[in-house]
C-alpha atoms as a PDB file:
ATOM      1  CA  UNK A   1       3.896-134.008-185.240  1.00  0.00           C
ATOM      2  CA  UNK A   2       6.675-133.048-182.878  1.00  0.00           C
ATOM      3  CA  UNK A   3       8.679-135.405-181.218  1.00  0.00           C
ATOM      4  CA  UNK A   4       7.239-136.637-177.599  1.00  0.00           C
ATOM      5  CA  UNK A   5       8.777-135.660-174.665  1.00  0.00           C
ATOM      6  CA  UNK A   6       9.497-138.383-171.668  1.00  0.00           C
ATOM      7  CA  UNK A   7       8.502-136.779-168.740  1.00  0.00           C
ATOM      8  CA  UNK A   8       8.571-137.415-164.643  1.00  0.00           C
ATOM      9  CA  UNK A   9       5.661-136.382-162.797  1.00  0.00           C
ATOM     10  CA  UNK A  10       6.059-135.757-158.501  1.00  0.00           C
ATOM     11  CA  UNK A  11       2.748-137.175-157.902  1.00  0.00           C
ATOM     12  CA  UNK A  12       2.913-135.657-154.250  1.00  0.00           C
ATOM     13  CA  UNK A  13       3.813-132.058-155.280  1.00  0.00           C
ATOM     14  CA  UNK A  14       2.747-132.585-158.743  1.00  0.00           C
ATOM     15  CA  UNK A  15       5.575-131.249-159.981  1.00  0.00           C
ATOM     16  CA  UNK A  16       6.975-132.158-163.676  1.00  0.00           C
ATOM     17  CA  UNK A  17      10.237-132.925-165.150  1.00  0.00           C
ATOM     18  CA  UNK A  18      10.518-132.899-168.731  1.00  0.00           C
ATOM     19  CA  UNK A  19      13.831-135.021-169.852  1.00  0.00           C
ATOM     20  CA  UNK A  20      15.972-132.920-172.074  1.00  0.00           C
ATOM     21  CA  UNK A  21      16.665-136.210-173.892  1.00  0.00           C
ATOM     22  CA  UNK A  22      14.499-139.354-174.148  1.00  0.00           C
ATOM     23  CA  UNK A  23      16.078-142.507-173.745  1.00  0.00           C
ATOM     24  CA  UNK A  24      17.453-144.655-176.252  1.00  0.00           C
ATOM     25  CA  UNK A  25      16.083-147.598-174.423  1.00  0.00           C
ATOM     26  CA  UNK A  26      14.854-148.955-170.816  1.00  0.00           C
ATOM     27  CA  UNK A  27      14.758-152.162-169.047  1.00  0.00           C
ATOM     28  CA  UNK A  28      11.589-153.662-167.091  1.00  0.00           C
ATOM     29  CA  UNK A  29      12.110-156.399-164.945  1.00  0.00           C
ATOM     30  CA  UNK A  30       9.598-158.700-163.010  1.00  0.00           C
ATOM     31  CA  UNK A  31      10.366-161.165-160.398  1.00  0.00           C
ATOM     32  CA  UNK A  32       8.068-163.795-158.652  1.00  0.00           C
ATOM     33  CA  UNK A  33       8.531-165.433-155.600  1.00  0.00           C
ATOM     34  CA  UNK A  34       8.398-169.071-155.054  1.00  0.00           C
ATOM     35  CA  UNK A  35       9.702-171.211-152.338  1.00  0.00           C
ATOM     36  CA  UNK A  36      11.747-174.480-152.821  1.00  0.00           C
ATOM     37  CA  UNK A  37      10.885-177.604-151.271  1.00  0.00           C
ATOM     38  CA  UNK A  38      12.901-180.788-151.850  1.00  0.00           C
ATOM     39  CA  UNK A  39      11.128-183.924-152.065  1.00  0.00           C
ATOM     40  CA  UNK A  40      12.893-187.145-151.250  1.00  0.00           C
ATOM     41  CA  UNK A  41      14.061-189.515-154.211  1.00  0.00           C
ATOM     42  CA  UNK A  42      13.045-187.049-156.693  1.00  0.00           C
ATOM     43  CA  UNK A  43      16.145-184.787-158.886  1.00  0.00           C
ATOM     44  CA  UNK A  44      13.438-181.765-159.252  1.00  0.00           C
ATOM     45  CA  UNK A  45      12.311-180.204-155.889  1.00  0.00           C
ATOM     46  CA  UNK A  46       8.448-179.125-155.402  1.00  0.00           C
ATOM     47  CA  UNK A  47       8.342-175.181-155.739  1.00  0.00           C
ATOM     48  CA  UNK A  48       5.090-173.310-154.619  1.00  0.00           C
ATOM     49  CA  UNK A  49       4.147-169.828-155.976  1.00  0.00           C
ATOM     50  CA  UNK A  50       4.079-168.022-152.398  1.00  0.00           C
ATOM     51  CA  UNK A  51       3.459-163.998-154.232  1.00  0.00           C
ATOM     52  CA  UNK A  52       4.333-161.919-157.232  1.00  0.00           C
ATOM     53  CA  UNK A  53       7.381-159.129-156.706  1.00  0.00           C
ATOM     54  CA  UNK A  54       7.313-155.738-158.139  1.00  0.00           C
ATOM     55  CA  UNK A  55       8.087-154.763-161.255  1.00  0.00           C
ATOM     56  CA  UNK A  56      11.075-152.532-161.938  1.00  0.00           C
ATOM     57  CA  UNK A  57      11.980-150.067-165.213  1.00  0.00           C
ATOM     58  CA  UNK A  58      15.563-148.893-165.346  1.00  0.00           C
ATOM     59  CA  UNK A  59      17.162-146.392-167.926  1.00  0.00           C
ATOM     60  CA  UNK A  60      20.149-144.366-168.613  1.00  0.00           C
ATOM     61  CA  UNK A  61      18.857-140.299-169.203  1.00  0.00           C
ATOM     62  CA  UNK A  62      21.329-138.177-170.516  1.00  0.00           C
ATOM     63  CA  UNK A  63      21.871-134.438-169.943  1.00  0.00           C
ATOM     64  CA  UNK A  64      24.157-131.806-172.024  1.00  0.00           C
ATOM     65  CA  UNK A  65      23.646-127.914-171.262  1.00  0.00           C
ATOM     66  CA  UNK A  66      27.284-127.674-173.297  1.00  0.00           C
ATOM     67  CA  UNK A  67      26.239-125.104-175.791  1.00  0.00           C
ATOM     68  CA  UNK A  68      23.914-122.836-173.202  1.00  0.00           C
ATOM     69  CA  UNK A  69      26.028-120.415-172.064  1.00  0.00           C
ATOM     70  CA  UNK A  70      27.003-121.066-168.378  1.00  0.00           C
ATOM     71  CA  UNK A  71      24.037-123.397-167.713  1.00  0.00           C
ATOM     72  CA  UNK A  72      25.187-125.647-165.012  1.00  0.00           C
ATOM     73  CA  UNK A  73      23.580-129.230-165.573  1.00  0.00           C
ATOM     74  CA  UNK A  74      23.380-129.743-161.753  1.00  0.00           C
ATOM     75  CA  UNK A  75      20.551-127.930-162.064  1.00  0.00           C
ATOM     76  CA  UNK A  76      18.687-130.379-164.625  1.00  0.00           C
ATOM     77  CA  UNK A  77      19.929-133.328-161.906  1.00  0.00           C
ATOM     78  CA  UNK A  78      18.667-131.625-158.689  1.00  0.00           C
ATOM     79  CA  UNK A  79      15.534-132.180-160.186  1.00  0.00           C
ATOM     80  CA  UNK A  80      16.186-136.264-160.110  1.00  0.00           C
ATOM     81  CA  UNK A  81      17.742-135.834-156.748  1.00  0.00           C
ATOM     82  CA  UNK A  82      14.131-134.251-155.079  1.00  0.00           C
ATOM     83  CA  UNK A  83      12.695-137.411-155.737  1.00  0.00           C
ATOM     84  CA  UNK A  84      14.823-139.480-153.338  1.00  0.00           C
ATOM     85  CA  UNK A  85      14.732-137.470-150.452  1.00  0.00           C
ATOM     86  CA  UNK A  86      11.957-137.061-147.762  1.00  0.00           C
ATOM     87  CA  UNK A  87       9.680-134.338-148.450  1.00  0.00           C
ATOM     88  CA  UNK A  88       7.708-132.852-144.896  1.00  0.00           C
ATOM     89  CA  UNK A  89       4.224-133.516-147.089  1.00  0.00           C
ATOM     90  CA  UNK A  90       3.485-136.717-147.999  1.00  0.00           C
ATOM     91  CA  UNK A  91       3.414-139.288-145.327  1.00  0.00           C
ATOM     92  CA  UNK A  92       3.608-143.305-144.923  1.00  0.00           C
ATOM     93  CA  UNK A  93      -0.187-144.634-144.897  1.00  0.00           C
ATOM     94  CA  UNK A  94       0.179-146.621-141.836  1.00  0.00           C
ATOM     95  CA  UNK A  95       3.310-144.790-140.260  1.00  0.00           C
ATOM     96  CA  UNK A  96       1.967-141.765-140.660  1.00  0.00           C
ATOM     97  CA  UNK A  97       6.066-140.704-141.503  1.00  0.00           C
ATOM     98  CA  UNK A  98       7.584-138.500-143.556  1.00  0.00           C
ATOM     99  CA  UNK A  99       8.638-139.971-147.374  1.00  0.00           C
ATOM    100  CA  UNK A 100      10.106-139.860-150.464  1.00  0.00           C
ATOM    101  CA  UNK A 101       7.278-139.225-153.276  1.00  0.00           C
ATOM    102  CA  UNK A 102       5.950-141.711-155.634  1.00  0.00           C
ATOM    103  CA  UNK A 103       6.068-140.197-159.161  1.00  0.00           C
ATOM    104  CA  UNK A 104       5.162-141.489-162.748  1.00  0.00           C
ATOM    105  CA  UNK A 105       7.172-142.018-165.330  1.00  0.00           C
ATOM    106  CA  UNK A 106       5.315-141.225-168.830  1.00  0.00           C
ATOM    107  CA  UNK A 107       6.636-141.189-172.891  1.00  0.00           C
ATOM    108  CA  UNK A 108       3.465-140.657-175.164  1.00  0.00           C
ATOM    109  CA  UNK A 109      -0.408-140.838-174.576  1.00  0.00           C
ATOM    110  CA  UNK A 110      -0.733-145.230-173.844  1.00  0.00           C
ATOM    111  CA  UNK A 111       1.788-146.197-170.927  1.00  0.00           C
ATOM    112  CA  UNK A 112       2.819-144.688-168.042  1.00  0.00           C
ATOM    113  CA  UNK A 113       4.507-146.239-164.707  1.00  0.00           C
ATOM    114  CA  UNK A 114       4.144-144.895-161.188  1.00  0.00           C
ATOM    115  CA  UNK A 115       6.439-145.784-159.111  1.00  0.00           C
ATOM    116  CA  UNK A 116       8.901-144.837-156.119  1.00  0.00           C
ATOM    117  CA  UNK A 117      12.966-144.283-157.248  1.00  0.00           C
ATOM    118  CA  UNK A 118      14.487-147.134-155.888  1.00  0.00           C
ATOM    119  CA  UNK A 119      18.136-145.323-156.683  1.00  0.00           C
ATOM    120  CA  UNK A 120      19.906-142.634-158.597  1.00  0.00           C
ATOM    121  CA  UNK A 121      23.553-142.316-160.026  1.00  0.00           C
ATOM    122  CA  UNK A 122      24.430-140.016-161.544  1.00  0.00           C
ATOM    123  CA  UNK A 123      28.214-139.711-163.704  1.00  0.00           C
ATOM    124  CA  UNK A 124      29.558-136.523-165.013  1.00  0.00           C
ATOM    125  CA  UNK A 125      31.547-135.970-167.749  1.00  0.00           C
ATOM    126  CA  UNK A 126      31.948-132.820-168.965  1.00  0.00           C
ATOM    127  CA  UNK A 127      33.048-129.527-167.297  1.00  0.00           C
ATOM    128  CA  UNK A 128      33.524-125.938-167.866  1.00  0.00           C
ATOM    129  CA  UNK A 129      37.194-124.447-167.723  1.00  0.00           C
ATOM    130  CA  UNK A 130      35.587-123.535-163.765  1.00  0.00           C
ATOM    131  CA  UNK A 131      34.588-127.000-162.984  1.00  0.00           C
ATOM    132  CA  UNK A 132      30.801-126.352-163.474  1.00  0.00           C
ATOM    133  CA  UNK A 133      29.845-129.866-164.945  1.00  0.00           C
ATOM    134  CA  UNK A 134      27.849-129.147-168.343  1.00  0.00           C
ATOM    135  CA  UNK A 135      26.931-133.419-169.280  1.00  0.00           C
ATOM    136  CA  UNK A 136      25.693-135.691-167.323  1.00  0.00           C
ATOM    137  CA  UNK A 137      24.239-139.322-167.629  1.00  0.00           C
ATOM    138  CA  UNK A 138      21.944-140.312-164.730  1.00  0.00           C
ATOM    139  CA  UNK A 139      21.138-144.470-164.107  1.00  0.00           C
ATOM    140  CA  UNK A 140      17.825-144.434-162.503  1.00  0.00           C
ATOM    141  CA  UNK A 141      15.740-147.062-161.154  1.00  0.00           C
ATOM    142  CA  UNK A 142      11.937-146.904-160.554  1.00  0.00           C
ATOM    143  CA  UNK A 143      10.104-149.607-158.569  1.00  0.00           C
ATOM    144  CA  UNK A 144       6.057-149.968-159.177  1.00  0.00           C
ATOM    145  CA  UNK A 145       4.658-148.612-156.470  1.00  0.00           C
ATOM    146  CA  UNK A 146       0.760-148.615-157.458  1.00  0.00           C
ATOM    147  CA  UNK A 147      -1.454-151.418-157.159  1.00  0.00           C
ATOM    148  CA  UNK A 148      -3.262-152.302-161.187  1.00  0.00           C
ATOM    149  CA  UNK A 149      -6.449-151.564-159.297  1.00  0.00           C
ATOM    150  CA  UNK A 150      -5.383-148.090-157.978  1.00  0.00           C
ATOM    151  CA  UNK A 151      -3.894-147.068-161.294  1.00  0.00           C
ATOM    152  CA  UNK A 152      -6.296-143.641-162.640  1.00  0.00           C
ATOM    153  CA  UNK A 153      -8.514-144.154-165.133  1.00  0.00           C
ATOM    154  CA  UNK A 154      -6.763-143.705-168.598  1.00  0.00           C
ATOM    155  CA  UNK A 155      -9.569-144.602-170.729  1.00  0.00           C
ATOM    156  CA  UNK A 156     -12.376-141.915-171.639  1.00  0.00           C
ATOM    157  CA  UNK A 157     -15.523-145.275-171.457  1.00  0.00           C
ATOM    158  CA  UNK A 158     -13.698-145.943-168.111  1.00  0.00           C
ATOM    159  CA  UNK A 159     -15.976-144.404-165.737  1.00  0.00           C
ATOM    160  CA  UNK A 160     -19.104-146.552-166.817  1.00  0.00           C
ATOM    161  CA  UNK A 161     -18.389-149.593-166.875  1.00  0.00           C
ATOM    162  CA  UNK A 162     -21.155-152.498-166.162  1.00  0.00           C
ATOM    163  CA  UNK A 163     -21.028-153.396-162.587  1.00  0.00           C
ATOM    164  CA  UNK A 164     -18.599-156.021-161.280  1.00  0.00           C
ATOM    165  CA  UNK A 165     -16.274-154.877-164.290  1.00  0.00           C
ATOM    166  CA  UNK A 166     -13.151-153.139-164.510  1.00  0.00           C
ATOM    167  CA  UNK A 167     -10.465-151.904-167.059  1.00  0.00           C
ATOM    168  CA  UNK A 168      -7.076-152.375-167.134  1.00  0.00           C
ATOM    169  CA  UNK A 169      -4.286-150.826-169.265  1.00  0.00           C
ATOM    170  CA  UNK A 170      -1.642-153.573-170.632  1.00  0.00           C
ATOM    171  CA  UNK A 171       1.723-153.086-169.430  1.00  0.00           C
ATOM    172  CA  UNK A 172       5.104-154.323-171.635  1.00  0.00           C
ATOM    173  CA  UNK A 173       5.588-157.622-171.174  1.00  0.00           C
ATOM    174  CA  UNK A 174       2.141-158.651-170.096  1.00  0.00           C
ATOM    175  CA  UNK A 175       0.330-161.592-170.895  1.00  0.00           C
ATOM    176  CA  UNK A 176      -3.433-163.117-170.776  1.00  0.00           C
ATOM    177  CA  UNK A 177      -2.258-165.799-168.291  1.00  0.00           C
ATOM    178  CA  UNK A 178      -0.270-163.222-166.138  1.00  0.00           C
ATOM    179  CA  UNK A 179      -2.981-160.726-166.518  1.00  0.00           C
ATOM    180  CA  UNK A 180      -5.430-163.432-165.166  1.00  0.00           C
ATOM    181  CA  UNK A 181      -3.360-164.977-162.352  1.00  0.00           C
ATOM    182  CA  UNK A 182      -3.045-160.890-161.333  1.00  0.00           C
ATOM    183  CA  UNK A 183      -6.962-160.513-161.652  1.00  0.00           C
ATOM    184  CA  UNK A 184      -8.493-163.663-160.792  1.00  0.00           C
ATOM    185  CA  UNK A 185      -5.157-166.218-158.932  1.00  0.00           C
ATOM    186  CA  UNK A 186      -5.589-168.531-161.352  1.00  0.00           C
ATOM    187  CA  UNK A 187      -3.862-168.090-164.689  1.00  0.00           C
ATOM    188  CA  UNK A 188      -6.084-170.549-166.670  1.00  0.00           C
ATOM    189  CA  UNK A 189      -8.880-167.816-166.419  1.00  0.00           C
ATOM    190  CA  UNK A 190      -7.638-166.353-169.369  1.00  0.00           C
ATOM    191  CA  UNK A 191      -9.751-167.343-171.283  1.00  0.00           C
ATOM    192  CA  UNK A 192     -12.430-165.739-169.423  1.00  0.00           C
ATOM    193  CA  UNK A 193     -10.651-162.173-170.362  1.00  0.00           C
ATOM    194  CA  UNK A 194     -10.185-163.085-173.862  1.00  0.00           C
ATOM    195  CA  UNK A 195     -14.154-163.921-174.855  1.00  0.00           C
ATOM    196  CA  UNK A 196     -14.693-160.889-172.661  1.00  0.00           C
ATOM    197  CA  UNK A 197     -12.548-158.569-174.891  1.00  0.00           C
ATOM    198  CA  UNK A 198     -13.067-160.803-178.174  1.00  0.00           C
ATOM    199  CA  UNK A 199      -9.535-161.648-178.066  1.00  0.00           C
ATOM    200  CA  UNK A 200      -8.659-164.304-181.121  1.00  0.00           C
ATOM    201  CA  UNK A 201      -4.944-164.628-180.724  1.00  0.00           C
ATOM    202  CA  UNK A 202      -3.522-164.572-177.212  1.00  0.00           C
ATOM    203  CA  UNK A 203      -0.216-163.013-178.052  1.00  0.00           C
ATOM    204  CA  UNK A 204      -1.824-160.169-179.471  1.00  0.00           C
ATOM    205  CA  UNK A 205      -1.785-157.646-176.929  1.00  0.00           C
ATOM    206  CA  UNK A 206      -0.267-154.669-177.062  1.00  0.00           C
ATOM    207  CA  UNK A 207       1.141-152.232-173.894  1.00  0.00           C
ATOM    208  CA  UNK A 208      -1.357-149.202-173.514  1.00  0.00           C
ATOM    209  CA  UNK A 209      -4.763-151.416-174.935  1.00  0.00           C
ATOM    210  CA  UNK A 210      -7.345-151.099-172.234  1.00  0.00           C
ATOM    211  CA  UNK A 211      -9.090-154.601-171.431  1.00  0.00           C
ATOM    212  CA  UNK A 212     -12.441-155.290-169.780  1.00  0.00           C
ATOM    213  CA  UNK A 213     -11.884-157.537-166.456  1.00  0.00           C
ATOM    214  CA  UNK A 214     -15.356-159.321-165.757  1.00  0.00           C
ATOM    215  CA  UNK A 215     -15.994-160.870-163.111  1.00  0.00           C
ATOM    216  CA  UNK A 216     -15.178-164.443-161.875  1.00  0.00           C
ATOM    217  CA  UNK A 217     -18.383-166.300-160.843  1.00  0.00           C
END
């Protein structure tokens, strides 16, 4: 089997960049929000959840067109760059403005992330004896930009399900309790998830297995 190819789908134009090199590692990041209240004669103040933030993935991806003869890796980058600037198609659902494009991040068959590129540097350091830079490293950021609910079905059984159910792929650093609070806004619900999915040991998941959400009566 060959070796899999990260690649960046434009989910506006549907355009697709294969990275020349996959990266040797990436960062995701989740924040929630919760606001501080201090309580008299007490040390610890009373904090209430008030929303979940959005999770972020963040990787170095390098570039080297060194040993192609006058390849210019500027054009490798440009392809980066498109997906920070306003295209005329897409639009802003309630604005009804002009946007950048949400795209989707994808390395092998069970995870993908779609997202909007939150920013883009991009350091060069190697050149041609005419200045045409041959290496690059580009920092990128991606910010989730699609709702669990919205995500497409990546699951062949997906499309018939029992009514009131729904599937959802596991993401890295997901949990039952996180999954539920997500699902349900209450993360002792769980357990509801687990019998659903015959789930023995709660800190068994894996990113890319597809659950069964049942309903909360």
């Amino acid at each position: 089997m060959g070796l899999t190819k990260a690649s960046i789908t434009n989910e506006d134009t549907k355009e697709t960049i294969r990275v020349l090199f996959n990266p040797t590692e990436y960062t995701i990041e989740k924040t929630n929000n919760w606001q501080v209240k201090p309580v008299v004669g007490r040390n610890v103040p009373k904090v209430d959840f008030t929303g979940g933030g959005p999770q972020k993935l963040s990787m170095d991806l390098f570039f080297d067109v060194f040993e192609q003869d006058g390849a210019d890796v500027g054009n490798e980058v440009k392809k980066l760059q498109k997906l920070t600037l306003i295209h005329p198609k897409p639009t802003n659902d309630k604005t009804k403005k002009s946007r950048p494009p949400r795209c989707t991040f994808t390395w092998g068959p069970n995870w993908s992330f779609t997202a909007v590129v939150m920013s883009l540097k991009v350091r060069y350091t190697l050149f041609r004896e005419d200045g045409t830079p041959a290496r690059a490293t580009a920092s990128i950021v991606f910010q989730e930009a699609l709702d669990d609910t919205q995500q497409p079905k990546q699951n062949p059984t997906s499309g018939s399900l029992e009514p009131g159910r729904k599937r959802r792929e596991v993401r890295p650093y997901d949990t039952l309790a996180l999954i539920a609070y997500e699902e349900y806004g209450d993360s002792t619900e769980w357990r509801l998830i687990a019998r659903e999915n015959q789930i023995e040991d709660p800190l068994s998941l894996r990113p890319g297995q597809v659950l069964s959400i049942p309903p909360r009566f």
